[in-house]
Structures are given as C-alpha cells and as structure tokens.
C-alpha atoms as a PDB file:
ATOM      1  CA  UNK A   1     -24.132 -19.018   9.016  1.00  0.00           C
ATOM      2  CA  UNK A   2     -20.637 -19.916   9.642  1.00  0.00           C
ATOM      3  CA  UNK A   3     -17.712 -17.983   7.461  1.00  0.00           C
ATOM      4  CA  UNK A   4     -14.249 -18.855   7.143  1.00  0.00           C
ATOM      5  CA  UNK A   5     -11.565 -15.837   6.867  1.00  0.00           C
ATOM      6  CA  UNK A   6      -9.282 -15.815   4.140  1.00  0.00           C
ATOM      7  CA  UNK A   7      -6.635 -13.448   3.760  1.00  0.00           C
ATOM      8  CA  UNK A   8      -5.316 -12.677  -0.012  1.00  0.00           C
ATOM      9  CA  UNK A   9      -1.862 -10.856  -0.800  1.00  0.00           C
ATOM     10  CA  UNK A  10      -1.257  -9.499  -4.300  1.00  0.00           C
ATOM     11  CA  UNK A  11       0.911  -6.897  -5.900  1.00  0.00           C
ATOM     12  CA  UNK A  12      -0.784  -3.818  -8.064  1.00  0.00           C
ATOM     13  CA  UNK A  13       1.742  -2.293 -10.891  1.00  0.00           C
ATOM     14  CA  UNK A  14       1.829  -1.112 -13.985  1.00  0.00           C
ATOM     15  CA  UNK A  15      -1.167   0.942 -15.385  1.00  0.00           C
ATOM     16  CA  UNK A  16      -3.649  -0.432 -12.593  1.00  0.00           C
ATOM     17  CA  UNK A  17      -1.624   1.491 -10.105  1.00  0.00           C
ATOM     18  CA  UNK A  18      -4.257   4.528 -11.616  1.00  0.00           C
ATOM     19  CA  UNK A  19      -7.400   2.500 -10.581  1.00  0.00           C
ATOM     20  CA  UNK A  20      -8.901   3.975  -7.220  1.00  0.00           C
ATOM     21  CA  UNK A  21      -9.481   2.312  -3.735  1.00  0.00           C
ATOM     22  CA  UNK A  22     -13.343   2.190  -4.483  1.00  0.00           C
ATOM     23  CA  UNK A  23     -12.954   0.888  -8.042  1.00  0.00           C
ATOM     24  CA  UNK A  24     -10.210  -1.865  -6.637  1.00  0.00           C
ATOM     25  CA  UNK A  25     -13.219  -2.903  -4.306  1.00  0.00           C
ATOM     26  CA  UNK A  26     -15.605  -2.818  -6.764  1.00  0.00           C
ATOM     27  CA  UNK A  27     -13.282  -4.905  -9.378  1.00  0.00           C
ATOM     28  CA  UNK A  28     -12.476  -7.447  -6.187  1.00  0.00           C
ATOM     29  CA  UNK A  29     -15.627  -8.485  -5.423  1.00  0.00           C
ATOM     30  CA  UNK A  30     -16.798  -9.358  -9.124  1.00  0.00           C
ATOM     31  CA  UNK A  31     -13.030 -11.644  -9.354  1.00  0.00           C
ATOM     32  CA  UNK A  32     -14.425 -13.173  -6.169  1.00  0.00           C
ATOM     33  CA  UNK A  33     -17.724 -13.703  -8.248  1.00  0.00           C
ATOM     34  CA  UNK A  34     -15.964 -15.008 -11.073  1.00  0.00           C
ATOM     35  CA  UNK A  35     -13.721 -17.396  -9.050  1.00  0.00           C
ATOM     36  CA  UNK A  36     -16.288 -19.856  -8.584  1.00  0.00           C
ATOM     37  CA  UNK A  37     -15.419 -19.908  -4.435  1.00  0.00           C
ATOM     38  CA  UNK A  38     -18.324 -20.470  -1.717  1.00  0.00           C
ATOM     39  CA  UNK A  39     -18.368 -17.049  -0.851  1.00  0.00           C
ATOM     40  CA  UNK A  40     -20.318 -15.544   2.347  1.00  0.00           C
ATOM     41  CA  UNK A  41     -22.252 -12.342   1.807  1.00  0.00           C
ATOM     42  CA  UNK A  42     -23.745  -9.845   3.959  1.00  0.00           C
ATOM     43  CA  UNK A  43     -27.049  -9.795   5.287  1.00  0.00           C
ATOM     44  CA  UNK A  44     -29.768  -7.235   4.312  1.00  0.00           C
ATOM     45  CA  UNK A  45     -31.350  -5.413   1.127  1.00  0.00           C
ATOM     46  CA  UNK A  46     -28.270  -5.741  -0.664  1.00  0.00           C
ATOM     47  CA  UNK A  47     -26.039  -8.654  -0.040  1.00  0.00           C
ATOM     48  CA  UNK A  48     -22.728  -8.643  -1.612  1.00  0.00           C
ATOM     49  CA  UNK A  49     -19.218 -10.995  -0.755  1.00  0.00           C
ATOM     50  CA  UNK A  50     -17.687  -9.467   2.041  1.00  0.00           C
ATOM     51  CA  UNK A  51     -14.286  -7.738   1.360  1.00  0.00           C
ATOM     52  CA  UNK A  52     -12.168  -5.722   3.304  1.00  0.00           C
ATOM     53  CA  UNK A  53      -8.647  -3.900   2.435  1.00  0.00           C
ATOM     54  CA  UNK A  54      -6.323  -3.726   5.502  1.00  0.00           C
ATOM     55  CA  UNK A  55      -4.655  -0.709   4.372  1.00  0.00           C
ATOM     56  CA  UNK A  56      -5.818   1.448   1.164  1.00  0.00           C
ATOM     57  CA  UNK A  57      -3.678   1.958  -1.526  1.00  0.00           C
ATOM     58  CA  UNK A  58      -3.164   5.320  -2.660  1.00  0.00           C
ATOM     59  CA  UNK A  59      -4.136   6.198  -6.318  1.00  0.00           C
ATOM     60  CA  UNK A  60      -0.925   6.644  -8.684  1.00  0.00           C
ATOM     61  CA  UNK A  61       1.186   4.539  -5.878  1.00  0.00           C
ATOM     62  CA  UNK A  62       2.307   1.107  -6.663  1.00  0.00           C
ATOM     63  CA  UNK A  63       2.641  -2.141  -4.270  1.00  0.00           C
ATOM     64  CA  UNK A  64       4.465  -5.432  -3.806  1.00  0.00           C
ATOM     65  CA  UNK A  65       2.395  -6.190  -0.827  1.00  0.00           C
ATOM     66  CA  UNK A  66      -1.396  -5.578  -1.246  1.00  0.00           C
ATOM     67  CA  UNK A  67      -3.900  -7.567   1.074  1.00  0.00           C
ATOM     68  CA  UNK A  68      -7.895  -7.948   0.833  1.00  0.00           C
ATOM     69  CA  UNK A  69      -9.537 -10.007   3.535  1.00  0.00           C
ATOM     70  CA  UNK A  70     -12.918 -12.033   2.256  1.00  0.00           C
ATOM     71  CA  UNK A  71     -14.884 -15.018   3.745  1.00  0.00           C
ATOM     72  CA  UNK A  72     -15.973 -18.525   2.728  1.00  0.00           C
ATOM     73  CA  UNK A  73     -18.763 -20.276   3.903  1.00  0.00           C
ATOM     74  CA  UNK A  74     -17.280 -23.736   3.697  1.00  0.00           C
ATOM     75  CA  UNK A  75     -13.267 -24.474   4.497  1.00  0.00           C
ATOM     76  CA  UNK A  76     -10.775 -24.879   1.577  1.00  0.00           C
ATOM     77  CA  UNK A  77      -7.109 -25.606   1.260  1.00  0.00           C
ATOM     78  CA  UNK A  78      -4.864 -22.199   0.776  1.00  0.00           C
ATOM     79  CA  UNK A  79      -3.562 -24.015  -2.553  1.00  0.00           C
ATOM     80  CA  UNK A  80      -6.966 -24.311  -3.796  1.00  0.00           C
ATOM     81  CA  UNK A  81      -8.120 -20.933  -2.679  1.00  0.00           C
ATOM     82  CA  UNK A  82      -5.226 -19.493  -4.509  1.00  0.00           C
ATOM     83  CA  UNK A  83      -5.925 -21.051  -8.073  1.00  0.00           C
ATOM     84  CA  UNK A  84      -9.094 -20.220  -7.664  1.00  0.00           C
ATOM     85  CA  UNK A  85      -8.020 -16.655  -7.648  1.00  0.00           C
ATOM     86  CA  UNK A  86      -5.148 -17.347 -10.203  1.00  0.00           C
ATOM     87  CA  UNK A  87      -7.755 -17.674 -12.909  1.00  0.00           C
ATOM     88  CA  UNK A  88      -8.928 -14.156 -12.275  1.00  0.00           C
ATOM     89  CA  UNK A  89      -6.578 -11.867 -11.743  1.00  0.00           C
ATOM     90  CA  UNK A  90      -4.923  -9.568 -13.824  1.00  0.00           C
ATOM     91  CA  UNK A  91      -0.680 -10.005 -14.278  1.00  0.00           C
ATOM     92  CA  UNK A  92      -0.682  -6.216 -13.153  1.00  0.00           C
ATOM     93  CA  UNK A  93      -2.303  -7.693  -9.897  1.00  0.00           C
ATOM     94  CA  UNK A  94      -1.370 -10.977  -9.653  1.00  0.00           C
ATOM     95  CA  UNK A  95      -1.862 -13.507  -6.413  1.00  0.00           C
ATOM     96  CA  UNK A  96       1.459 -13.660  -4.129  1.00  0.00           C
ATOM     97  CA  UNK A  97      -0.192 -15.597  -0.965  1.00  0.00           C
ATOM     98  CA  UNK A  98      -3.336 -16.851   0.141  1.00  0.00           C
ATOM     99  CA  UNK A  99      -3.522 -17.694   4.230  1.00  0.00           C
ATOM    100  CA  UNK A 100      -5.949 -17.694   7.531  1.00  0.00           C
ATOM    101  CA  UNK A 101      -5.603 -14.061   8.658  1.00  0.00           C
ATOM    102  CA  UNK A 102      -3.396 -13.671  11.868  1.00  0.00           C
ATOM    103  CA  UNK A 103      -3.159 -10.000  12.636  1.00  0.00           C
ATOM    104  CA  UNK A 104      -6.021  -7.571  12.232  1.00  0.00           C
ATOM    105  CA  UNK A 105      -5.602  -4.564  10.739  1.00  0.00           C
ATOM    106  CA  UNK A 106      -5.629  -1.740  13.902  1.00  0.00           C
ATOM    107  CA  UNK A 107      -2.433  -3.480  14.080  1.00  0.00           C
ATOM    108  CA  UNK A 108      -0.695  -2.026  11.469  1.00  0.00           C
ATOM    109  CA  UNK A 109       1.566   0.680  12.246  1.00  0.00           C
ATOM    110  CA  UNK A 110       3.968   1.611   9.827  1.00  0.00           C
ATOM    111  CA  UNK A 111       4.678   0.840   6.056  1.00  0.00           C
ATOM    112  CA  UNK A 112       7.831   0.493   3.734  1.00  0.00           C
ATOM    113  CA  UNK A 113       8.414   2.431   0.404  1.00  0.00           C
ATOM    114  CA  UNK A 114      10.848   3.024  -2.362  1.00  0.00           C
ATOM    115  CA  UNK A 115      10.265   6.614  -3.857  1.00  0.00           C
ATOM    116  CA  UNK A 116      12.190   6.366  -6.932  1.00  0.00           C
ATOM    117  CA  UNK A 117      13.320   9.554  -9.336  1.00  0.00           C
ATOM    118  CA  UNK A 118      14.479   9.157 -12.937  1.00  0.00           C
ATOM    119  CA  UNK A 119      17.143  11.087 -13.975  1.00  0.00           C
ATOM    120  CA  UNK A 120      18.120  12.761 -10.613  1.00  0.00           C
ATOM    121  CA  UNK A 121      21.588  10.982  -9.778  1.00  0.00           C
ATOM    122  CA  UNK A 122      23.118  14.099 -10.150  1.00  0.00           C
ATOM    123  CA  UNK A 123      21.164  15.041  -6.956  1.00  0.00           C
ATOM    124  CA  UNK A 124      22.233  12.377  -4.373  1.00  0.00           C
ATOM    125  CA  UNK A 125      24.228  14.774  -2.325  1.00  0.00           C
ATOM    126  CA  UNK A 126      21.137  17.474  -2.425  1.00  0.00           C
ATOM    127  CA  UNK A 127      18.994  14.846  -1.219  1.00  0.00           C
ATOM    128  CA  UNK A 128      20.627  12.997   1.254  1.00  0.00           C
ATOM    129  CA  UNK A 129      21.839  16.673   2.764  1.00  0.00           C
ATOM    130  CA  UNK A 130      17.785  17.014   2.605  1.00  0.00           C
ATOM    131  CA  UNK A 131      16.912  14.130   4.335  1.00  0.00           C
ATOM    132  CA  UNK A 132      19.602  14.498   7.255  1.00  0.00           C
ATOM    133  CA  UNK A 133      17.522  18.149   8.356  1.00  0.00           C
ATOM    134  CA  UNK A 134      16.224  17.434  11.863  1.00  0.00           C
ATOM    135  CA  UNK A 135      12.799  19.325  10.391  1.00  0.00           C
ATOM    136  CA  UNK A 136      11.226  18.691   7.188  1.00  0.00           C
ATOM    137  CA  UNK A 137       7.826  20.356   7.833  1.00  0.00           C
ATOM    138  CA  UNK A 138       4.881  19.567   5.143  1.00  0.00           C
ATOM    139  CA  UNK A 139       1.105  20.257   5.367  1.00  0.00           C
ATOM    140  CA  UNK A 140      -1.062  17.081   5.549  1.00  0.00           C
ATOM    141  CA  UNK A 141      -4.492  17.124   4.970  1.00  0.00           C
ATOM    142  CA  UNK A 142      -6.941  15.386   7.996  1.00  0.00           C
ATOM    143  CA  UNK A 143      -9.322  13.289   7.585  1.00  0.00           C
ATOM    144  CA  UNK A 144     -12.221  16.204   8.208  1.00  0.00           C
ATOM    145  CA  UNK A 145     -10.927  18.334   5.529  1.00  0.00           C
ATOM    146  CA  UNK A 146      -8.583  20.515   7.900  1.00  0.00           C
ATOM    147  CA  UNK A 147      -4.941  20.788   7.768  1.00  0.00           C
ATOM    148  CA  UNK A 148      -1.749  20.053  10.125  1.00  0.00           C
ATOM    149  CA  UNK A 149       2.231  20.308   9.875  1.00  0.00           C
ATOM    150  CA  UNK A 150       3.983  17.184   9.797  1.00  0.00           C
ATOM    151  CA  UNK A 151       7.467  16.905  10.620  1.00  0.00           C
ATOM    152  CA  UNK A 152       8.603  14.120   8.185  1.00  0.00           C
ATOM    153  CA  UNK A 153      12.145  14.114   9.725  1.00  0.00           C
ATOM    154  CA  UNK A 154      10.546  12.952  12.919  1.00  0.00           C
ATOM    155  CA  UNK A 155       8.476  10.143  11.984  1.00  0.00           C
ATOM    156  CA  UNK A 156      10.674   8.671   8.853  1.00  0.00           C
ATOM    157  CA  UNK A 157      12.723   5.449   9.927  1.00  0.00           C
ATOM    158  CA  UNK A 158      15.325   3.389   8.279  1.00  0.00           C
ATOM    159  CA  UNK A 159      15.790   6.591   5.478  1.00  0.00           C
ATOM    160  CA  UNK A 160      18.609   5.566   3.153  1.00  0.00           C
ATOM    161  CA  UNK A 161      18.937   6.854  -0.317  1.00  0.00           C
ATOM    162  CA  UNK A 162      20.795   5.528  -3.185  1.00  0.00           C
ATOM    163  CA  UNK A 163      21.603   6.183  -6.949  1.00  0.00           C
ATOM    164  CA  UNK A 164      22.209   4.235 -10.002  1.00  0.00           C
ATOM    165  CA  UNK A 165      21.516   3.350 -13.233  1.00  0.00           C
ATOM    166  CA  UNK A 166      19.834   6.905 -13.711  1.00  0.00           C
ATOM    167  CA  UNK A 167      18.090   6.499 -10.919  1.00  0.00           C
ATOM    168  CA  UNK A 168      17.707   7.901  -7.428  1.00  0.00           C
ATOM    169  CA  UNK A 169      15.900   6.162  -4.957  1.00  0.00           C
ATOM    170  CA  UNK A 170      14.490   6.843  -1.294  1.00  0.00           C
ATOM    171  CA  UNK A 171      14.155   3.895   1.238  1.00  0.00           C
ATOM    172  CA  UNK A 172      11.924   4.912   3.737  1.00  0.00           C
ATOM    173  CA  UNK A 173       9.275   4.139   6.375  1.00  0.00           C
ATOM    174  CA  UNK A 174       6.433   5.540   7.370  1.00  0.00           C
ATOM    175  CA  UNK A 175       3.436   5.669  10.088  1.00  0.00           C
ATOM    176  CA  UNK A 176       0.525   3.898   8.754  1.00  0.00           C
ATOM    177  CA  UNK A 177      -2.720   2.443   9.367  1.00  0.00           C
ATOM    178  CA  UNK A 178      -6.293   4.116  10.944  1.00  0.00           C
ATOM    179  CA  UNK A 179      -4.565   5.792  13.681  1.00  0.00           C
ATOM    180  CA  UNK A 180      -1.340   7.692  12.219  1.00  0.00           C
ATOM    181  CA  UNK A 181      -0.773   7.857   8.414  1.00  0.00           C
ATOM    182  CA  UNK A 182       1.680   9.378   6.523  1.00  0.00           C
ATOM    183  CA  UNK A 183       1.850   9.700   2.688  1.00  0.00           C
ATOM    184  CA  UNK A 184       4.997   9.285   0.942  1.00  0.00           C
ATOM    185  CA  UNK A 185       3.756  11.630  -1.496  1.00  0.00           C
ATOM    186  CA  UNK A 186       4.392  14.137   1.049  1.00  0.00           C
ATOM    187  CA  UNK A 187       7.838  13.817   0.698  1.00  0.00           C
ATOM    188  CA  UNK A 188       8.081  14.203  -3.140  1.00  0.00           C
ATOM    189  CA  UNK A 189       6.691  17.365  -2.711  1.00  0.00           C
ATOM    190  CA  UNK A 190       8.800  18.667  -0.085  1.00  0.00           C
ATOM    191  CA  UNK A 191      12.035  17.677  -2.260  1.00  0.00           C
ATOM    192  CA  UNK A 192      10.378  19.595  -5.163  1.00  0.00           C
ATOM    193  CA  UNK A 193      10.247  22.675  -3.138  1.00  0.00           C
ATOM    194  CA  UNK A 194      13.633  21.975  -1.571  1.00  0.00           C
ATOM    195  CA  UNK A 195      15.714  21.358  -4.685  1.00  0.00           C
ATOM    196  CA  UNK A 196      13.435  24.297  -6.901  1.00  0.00           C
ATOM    197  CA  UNK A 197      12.515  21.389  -9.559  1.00  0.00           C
ATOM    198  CA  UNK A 198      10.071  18.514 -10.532  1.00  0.00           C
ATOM    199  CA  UNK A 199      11.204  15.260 -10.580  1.00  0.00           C
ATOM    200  CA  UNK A 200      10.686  13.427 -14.135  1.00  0.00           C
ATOM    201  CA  UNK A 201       8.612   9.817 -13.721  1.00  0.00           C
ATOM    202  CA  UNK A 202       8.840   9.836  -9.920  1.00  0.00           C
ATOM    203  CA  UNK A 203       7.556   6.166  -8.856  1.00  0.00           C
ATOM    204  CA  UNK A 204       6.255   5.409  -5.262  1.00  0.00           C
ATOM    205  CA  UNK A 205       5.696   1.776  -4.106  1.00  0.00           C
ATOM    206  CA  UNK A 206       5.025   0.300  -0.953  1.00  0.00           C
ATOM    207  CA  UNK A 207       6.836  -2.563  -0.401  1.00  0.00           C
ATOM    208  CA  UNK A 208       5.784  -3.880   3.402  1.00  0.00           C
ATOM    209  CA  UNK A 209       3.335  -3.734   5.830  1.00  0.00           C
ATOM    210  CA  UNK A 210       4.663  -3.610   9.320  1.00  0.00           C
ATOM    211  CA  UNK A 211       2.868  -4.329  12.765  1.00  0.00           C
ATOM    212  CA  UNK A 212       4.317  -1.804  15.753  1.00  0.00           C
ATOM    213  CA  UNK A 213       7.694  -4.196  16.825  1.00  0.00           C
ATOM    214  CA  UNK A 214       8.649  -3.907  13.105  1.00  0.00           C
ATOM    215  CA  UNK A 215       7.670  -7.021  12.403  1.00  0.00           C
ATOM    216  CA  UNK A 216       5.772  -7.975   8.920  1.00  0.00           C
ATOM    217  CA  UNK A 217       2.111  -7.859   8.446  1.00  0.00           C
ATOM    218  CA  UNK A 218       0.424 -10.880   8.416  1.00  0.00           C
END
C-alpha cells in the first residue's frame, strides 16, 4: 500500500514533561486515532499507526522542539494535517509544525538546552569558573548497562551562562542522536558535586535539534 510521511513538531511542558518515552508513544498513537486522519498501519498480528520519535525525550526534561514521524495512506495538505492534530493535543503539548520529512534521524548530531537554576545568581562566578575547566569528568551510563567517563568540557559547544531575575541559566550544546549522546542531566550533577549543594527547581529543556554542520533539524 502506498504511505505518505508526515513529520509533526510539538513542544512538551509543564506537568507532561513527567510522562515517559513509552507512555508519549503510547498516548501518540491513540491522538493519531482520535484525529480522524487516513492513517497507515503496520502489517502483521498486531497492526497499529506507525510512529516514530527522532530523538527521545528524557523523562523530567522539557522541550520546545519535539518531533514524531507517522504515515498517511492518502496525501493531505500540511494545514489540514495540522488541525487535524490541533483538535487532539494537549496545551502542555501543543502542535508547532506539520511538514514532509527532509532529514532522517541518523542525522542528528547534537542538541540545544537551557539548564536553568532558581535561586543560584549568587553563583554565576562559581559556575562560569566551573564551566571554563578544560576537564569536567562525569560517569555516563551505556547503553548495555556498563559505565564510561565523559569529559563534558570536551564535547559542550556554544556554553554561555547567564543570571537574572533569580535565575541562573546554562546555554549549552550537546552530542546527540543513536551514535553519541550526552545528557544534560549530567551536568547538573557535576555542578552539585562541584559547588557542595543542590540546586532548588533546576529545569532542563531542549530547545533545538541540530544536524552535524549546525544546522536545524528538519
């Protein structure tokens, strides 16, 4: 049967931000159900609309730039693809974009994030003196349930940290995608150990997807 790709961005804040990668795939194909669209399912005992996330979101993490990847099986107008979806979705994870999928997702290499503290203004000089180390070793966990030591000072680019308004923040990015990935949360926990105290209401979003020239994700 022919299928039509679709590719859907969308943000995920607030409280949904606690709602796990297999539960967000689990809630995104009954939306698609509920949207009314000519979906295409897979083939076998158990057919269900084909979805696909190009990079999963970590659980507690926030995002301005969330993407799922389904298929139709006749073609429709972005526009109408994206009401569609309008009807369905959550504020907390509403629609941004709906296009025809250009990249594929073993292109992603990197992603952007904002790792925001409350309260730790007083700290800007701490942290930035933190940041500027040439090594910032952490402990990452592999995929296979070993471990390995990450120097974060070696693959963070475009680091730049700021504070207002009672609030410190981190710009940062980071290796991502299914070859090298590196979790921001990593870096909250180094500064905990660094400055000898927890942050209160630390906030990490991501806020781009990039391909490996820097470019956005698309």
């Amino acid at each position: 049967m022919e299928f039509y790709d679709v590719r859907m961005w969308f943000v995920k804040q607030g409280d949904l931000k606690y709602i796990s990668h297999l539960d967000l795939q689990r809630f995104m194909q009954r939306a698609l159900k509920r949207s009314g669209l000519p979906l295409w399912h897979t083939e076998g005992f158990n057919p269900h609309p084909y979805v696909t996330f190009a990079l999963p979101l970590s659980l507690g993490q926030e995002s301005l730039c969330e993407m799922v990847d389904f298929r139709l099986t006749k073609s429709m107008s972005v526009h109408a693809v994206k009401s569609a979806m309008e009807r369905v979705m959550p504020y907390d994870m509403r629609v941004l974009a709906v296009a025809q999928p250009i990249a594929k997702a073993k292109m992603i290499a990197y992603a952007d994030y904002t790792v925001c503290f409350h309260g730790w203004t007083d700290q800007l000089d701490r942290v930035t003196d933190f940041l500027c180390q040439p090594n910032i070793s952490v402990v990452k966990r592999t995929k296979k349930g070993g471990e390995s030591v990450v120097n974060l000072a070696e693959v963070m680019q475009e680091v730049s940290v700021t504070a207002q308004n009672d609030k410190l923040q981190i710009y940062l990015r980071l290796p991502a995608g299914s070859t090298v990935n590196v979790n921001p949360s990593l870096l909250v926990q180094a500064l905990e150990q660094a400055l000898g105290q927890s942050p209160y209401g630390a906030a990490i979003t991501r806020t781009a997807v990039r391909t490996a020239d820097g470019n956005i994700f698309s």
